[in-house]
Protein backbone atom coordinates (compact mmCIF):
# COMPACT_ATOMS: atom_id res chain seq x y z
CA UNK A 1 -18.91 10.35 -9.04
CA UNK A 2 -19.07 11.65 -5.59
CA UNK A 3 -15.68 11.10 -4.32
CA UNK A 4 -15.28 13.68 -1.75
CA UNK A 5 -15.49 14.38 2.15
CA UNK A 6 -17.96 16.79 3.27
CA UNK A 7 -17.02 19.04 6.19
CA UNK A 8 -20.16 20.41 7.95
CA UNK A 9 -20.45 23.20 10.64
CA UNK A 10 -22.80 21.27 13.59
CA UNK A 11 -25.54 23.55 12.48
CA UNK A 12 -26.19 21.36 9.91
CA UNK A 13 -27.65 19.45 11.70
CA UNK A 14 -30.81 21.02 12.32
CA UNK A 15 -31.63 20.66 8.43
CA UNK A 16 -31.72 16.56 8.85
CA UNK A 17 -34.65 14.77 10.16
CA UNK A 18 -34.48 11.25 11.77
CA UNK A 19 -34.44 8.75 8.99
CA UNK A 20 -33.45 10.97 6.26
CA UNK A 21 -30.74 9.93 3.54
CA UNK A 22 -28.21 13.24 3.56
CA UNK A 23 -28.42 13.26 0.07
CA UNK A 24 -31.91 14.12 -0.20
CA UNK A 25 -34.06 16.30 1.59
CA UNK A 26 -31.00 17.73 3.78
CA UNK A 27 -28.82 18.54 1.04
CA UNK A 28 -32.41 19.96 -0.56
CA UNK A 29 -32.81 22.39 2.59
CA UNK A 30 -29.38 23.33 3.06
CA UNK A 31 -29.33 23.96 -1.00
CA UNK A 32 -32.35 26.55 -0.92
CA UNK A 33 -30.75 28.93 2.03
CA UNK A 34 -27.95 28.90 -0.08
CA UNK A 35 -25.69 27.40 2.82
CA UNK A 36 -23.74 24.79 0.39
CA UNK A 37 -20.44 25.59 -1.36
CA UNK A 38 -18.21 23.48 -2.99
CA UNK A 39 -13.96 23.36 -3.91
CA UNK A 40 -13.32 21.63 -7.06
CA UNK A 41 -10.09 19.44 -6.63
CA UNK A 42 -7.62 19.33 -9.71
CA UNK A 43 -5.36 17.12 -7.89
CA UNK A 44 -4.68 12.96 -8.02
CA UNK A 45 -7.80 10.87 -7.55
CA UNK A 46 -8.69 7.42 -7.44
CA UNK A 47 -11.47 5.17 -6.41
CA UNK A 48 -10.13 1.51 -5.43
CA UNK A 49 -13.35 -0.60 -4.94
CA UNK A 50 -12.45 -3.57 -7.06
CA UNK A 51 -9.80 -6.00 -6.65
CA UNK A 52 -8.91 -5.04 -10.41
CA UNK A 53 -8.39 -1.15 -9.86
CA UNK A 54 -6.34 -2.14 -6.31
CA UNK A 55 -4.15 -4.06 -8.92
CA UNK A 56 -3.79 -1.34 -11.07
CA UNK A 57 -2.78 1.46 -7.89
CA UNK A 58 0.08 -1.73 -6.77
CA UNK A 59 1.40 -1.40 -10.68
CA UNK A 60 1.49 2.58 -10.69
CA UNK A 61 3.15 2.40 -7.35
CA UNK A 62 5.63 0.01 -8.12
CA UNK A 63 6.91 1.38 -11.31
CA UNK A 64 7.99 4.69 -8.85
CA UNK A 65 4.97 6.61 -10.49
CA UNK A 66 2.65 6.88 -7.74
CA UNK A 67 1.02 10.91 -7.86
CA UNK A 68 -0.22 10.28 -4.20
CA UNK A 69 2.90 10.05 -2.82
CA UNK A 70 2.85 14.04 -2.60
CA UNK A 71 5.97 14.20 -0.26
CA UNK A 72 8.75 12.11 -2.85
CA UNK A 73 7.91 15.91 -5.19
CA UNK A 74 10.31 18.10 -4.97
């Protein structure tokens, strides 16, 4: 799963080509002059797409338990 943000520098840029998906050849270039890196989170995570996993969030937050809430650790 790809559940990240990607920060670029604007110099990125000049690896993507009108009508490119980022994914592909972009990511390709950028990949072989070694100008990608990458910081592994270890932290709370959570996709919410579905009705049924927004259901599931509302339960963890209401029974006080919610690991997001970052600020309520002390």
């Amino acid at each position: 799963i790809n559940g990240g943000y990607w920060v670029m520098h604007r110099a990125a840029f000049k690896y993507m080509n009108y009508g490119e998906e980022i994914v592909n050849e972009p990511m390709q270039r950028l990949l072989a002059e070694n100008q990608l890196i990458a910081h592994r989170y270890d932290g709370f995570w959570a996709c919410m797409d579905t009705f049924k996993e927004k259901q599931h969030l509302d339960e963890v937050y209401t029974r006080g338990n919610a690991p997001w809430e970052l600020w309520r650790r002390k």
